[in-house]
C-alpha atoms as a PDB file:
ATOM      1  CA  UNK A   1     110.139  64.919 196.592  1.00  0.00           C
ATOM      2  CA  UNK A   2     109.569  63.276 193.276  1.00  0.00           C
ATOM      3  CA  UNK A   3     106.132  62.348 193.358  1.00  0.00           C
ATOM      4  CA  UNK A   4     105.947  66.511 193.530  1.00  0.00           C
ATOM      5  CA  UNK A   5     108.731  66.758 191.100  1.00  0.00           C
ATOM      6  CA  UNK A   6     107.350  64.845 188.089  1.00  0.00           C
ATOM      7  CA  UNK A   7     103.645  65.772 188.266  1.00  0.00           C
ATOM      8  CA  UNK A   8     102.731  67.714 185.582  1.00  0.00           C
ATOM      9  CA  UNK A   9     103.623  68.093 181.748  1.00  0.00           C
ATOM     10  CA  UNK A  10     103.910  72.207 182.748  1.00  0.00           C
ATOM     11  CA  UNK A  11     106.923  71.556 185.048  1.00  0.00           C
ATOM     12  CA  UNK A  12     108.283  68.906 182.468  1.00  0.00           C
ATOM     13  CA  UNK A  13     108.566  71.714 179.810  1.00  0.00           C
ATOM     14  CA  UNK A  14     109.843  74.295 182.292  1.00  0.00           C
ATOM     15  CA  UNK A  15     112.297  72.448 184.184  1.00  0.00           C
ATOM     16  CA  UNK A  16     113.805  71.544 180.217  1.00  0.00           C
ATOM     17  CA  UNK A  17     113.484  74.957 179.146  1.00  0.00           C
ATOM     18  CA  UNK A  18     115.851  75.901 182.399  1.00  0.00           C
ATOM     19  CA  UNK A  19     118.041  73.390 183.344  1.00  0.00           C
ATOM     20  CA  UNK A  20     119.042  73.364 179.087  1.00  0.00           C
ATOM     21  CA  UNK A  21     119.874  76.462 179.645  1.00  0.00           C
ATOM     22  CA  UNK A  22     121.436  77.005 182.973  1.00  0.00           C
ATOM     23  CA  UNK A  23     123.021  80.581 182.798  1.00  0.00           C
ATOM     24  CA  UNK A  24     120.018  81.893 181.395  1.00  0.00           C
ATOM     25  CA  UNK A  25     117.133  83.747 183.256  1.00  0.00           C
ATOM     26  CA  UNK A  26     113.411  84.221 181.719  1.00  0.00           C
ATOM     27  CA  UNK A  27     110.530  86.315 182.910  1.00  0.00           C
ATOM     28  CA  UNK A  28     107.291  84.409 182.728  1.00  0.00           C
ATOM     29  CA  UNK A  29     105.514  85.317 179.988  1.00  0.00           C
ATOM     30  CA  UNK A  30     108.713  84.808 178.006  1.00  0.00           C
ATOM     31  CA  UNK A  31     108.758  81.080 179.533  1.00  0.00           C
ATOM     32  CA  UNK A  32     104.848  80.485 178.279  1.00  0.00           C
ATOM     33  CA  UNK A  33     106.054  81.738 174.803  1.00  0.00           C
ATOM     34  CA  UNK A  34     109.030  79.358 174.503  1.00  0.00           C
ATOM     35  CA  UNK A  35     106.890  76.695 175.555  1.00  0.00           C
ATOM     36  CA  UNK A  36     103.565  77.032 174.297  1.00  0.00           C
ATOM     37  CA  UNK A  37     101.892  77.256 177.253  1.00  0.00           C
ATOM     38  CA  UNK A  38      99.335  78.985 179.518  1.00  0.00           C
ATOM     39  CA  UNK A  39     101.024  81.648 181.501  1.00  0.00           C
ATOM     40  CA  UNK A  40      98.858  81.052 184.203  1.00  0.00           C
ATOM     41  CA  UNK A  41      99.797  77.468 184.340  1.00  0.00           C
ATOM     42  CA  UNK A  42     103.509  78.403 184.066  1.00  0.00           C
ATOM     43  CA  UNK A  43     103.116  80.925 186.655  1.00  0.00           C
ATOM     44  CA  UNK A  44     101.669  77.854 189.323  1.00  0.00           C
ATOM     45  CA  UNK A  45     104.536  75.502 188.197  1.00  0.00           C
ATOM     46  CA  UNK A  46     107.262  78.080 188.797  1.00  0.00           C
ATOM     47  CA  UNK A  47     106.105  78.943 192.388  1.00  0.00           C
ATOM     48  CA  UNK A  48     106.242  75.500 192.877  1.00  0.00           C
ATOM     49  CA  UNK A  49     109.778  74.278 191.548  1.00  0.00           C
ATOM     50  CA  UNK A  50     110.849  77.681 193.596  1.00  0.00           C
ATOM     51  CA  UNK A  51     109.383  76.347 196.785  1.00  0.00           C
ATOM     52  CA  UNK A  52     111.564  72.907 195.966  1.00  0.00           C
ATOM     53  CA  UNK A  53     114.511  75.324 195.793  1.00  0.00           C
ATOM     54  CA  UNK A  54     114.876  73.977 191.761  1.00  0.00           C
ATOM     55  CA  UNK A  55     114.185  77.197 190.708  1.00  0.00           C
ATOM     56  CA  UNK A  56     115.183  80.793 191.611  1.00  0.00           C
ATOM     57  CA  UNK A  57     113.829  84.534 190.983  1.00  0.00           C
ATOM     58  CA  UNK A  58     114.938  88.069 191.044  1.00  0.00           C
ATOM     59  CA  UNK A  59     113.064  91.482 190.040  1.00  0.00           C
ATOM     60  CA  UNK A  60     114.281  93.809 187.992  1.00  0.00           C
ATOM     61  CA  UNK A  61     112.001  96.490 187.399  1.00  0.00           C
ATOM     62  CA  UNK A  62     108.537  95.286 187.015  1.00  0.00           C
ATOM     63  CA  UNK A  63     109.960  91.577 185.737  1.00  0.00           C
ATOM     64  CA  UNK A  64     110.172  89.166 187.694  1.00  0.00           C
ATOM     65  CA  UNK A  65     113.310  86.237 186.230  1.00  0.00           C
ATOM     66  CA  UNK A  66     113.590  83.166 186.793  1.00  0.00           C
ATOM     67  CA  UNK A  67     116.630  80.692 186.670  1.00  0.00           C
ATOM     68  CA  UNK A  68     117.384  77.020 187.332  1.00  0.00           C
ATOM     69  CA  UNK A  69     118.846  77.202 190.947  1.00  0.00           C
ATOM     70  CA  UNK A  70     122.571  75.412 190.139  1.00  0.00           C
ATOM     71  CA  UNK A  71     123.674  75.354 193.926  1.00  0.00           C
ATOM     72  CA  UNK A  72     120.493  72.701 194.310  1.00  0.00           C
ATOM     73  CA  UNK A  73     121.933  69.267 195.462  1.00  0.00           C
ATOM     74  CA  UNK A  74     119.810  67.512 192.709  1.00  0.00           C
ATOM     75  CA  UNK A  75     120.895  70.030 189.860  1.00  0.00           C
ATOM     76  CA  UNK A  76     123.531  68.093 188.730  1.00  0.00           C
ATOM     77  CA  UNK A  77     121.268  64.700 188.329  1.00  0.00           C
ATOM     78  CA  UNK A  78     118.273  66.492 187.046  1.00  0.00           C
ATOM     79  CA  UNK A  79     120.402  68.257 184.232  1.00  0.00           C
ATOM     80  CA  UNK A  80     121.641  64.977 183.468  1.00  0.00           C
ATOM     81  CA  UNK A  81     118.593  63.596 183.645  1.00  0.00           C
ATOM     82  CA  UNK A  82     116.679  65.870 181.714  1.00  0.00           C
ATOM     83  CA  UNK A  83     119.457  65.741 178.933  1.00  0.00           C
ATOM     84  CA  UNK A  84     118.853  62.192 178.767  1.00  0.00           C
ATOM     85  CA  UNK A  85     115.078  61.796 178.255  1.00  0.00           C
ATOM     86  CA  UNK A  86     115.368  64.843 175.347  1.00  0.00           C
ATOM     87  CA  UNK A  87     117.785  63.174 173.931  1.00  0.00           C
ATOM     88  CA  UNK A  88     120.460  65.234 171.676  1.00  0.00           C
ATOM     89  CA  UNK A  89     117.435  66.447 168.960  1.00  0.00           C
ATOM     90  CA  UNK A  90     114.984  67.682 172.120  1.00  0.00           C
ATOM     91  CA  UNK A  91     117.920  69.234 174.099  1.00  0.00           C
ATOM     92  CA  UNK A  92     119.274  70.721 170.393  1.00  0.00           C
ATOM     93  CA  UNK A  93     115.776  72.451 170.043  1.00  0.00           C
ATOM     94  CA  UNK A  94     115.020  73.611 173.478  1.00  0.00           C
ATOM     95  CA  UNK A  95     118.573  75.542 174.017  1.00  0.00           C
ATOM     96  CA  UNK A  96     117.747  76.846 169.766  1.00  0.00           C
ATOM     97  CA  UNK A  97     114.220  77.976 171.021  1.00  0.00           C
ATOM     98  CA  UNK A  98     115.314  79.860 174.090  1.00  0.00           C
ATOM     99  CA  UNK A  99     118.562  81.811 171.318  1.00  0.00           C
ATOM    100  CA  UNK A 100     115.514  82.776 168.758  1.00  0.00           C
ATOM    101  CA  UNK A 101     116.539  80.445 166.515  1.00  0.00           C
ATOM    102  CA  UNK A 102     113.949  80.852 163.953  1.00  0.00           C
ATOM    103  CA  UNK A 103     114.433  77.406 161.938  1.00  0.00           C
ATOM    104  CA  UNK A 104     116.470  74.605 162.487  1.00  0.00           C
ATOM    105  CA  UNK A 105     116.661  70.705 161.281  1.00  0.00           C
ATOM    106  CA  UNK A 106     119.223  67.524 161.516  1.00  0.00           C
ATOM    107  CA  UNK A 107     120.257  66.247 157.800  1.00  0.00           C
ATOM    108  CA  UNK A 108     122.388  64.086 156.298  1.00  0.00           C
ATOM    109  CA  UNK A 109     123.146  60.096 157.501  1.00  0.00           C
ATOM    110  CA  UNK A 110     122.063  60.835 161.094  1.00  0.00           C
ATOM    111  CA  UNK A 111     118.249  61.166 159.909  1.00  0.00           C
ATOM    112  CA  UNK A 112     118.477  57.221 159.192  1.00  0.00           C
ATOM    113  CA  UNK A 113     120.930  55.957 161.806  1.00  0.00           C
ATOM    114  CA  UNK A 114     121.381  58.412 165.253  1.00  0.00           C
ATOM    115  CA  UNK A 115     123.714  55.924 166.657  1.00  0.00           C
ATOM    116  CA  UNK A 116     126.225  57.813 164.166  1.00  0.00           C
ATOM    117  CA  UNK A 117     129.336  59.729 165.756  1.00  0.00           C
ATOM    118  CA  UNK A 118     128.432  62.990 164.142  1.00  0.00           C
ATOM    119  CA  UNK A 119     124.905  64.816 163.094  1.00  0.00           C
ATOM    120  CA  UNK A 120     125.176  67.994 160.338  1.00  0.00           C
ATOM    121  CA  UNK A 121     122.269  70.800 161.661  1.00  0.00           C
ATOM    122  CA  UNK A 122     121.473  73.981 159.701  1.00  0.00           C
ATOM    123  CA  UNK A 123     120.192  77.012 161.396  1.00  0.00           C
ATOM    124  CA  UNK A 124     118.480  79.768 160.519  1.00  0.00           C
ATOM    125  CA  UNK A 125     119.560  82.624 163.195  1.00  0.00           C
ATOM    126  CA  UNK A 126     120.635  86.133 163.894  1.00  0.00           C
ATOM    127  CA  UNK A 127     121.643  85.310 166.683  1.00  0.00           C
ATOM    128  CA  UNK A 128     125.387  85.262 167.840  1.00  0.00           C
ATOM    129  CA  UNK A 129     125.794  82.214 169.970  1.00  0.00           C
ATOM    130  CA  UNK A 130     124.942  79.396 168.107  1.00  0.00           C
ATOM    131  CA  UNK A 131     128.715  78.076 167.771  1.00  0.00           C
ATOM    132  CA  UNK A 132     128.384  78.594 172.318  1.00  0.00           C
ATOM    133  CA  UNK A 133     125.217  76.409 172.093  1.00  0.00           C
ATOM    134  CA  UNK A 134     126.622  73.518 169.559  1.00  0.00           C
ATOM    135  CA  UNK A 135     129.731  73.563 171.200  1.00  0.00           C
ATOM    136  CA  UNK A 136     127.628  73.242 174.851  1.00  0.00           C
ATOM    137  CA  UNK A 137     125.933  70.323 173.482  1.00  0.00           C
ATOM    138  CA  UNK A 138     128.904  68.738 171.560  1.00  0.00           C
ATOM    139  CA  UNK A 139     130.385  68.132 174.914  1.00  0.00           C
ATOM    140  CA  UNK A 140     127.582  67.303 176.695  1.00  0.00           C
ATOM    141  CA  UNK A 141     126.537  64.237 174.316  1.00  0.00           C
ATOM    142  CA  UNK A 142     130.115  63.657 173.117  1.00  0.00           C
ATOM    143  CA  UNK A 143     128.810  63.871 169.273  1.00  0.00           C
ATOM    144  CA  UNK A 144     130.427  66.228 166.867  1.00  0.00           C
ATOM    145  CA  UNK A 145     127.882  68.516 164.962  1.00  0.00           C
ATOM    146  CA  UNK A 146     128.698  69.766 161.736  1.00  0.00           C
ATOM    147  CA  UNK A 147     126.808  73.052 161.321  1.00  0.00           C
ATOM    148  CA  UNK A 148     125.786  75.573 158.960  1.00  0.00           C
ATOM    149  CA  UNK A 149     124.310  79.155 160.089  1.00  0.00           C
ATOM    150  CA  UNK A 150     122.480  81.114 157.970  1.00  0.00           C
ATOM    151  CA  UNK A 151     121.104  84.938 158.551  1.00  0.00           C
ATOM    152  CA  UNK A 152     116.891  84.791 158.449  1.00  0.00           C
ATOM    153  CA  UNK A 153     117.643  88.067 155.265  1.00  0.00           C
ATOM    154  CA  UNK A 154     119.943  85.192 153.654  1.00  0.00           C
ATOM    155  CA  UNK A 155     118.022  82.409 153.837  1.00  0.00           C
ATOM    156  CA  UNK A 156     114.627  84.356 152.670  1.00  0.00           C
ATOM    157  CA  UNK A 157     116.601  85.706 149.467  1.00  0.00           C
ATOM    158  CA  UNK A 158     118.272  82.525 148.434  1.00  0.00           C
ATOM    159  CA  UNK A 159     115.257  80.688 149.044  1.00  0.00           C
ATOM    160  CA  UNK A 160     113.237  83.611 147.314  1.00  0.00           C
ATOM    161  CA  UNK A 161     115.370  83.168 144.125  1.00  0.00           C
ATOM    162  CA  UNK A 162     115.120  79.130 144.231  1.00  0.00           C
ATOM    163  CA  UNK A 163     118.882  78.721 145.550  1.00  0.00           C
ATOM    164  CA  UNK A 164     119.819  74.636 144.277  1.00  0.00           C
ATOM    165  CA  UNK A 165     122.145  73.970 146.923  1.00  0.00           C
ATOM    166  CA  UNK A 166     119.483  75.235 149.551  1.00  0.00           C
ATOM    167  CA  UNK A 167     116.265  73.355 147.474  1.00  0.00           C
ATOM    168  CA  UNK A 168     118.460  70.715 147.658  1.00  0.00           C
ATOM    169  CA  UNK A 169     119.016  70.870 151.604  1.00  0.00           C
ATOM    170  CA  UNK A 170     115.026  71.543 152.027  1.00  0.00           C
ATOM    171  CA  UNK A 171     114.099  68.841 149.864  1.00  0.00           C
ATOM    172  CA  UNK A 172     116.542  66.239 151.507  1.00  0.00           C
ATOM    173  CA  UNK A 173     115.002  64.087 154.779  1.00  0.00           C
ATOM    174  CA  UNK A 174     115.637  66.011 157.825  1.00  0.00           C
ATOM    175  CA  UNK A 175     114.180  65.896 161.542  1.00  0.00           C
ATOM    176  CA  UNK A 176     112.802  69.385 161.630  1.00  0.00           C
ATOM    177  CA  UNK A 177     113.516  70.927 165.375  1.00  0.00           C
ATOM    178  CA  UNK A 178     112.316  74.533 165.031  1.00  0.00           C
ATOM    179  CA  UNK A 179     110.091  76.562 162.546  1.00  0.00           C
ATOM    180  CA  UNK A 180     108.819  76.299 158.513  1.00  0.00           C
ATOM    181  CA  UNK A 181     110.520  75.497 156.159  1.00  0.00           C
END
């Protein structure tokens, strides 16, 4: 089973897409956006984690979704596993990628030293569960993360007009997860 389970770069990006995001479901072309990759390729890998049971699917209309299967015996490990190998900035940008996060980036001490308690993220978002997702990952690393959310019309007109707190923020060293600055 894991000489078929850890085979291909493909699978590596679509099992962390899923299993970061367990209560989600995505429709293929959605999963080859998210993760820059060949639909067809995504299409071959997803038939394949569904024959290992990893994976599950369901129509609705003329989509066909797909979810991480959480009544697998190996979910639990794999989650854990795959949570592990991203470590908290790749498991921060996968679960921001799949909300439509449009820009995101870890400031502040944590850039220098990640064996700090605490990291401070700002996110550029519309979207309405970004305190969910930090709070998701807060408890799954057991690190506190300071957060600021700002709306993609706020951050263009403060960054328009040459905001100095934000400059400041954009000029400071940062590990850049999603998007331009």
């Amino acid at each position: 089973m894991l000489e078929k389970l850890f085979t291909s770069g493909i699978r590596a990006d679509i099992m962390s897409l899923l299993f970061n995001n367990p209560e989600e479901k995505f429709y293929m072309r959605e999963i080859a956006r998210l993760t820059n990759k060949n639909a067809s390729g995504i299409k071959r890998e997803l038939d394949k984690l569904e024959n290992m049971e990893l994976v599950t699917s369901e129509k609705e209309g003329n989509l066909k979704y797909f979810r991480v299967n959480r009544n697998s015996a190996l979910f639990p490990e794999l989650k854990g596993l795959i949570a592990k190998s991203l470590g908290l900035p790749g498991a921060l940008k996968s679960i921001l990628k799949a909300s439509d996060t449009k820009t995101a980036f870890i400031y502040g001490p944590y850039v220098d030293d990640t064996n700090l308690h605490y990291l401070e993220l700002f996110v550029v978002s519309d979207s309405n569960n970004v305190d969910k997702i930090v709070s998701d990952i807060e408890k799954r690393f057991g690190r506190e993360i300071r957060y600021a959310v700002m709306s993609q019309a706020e951050y263009k007109m403060k960054k328009k007009s040459g905001d100095r707190n934000l400059r400041k923020l954009l000029n400071s060293k940062k590990i850049l997860l999603l998007g331009r600055l």
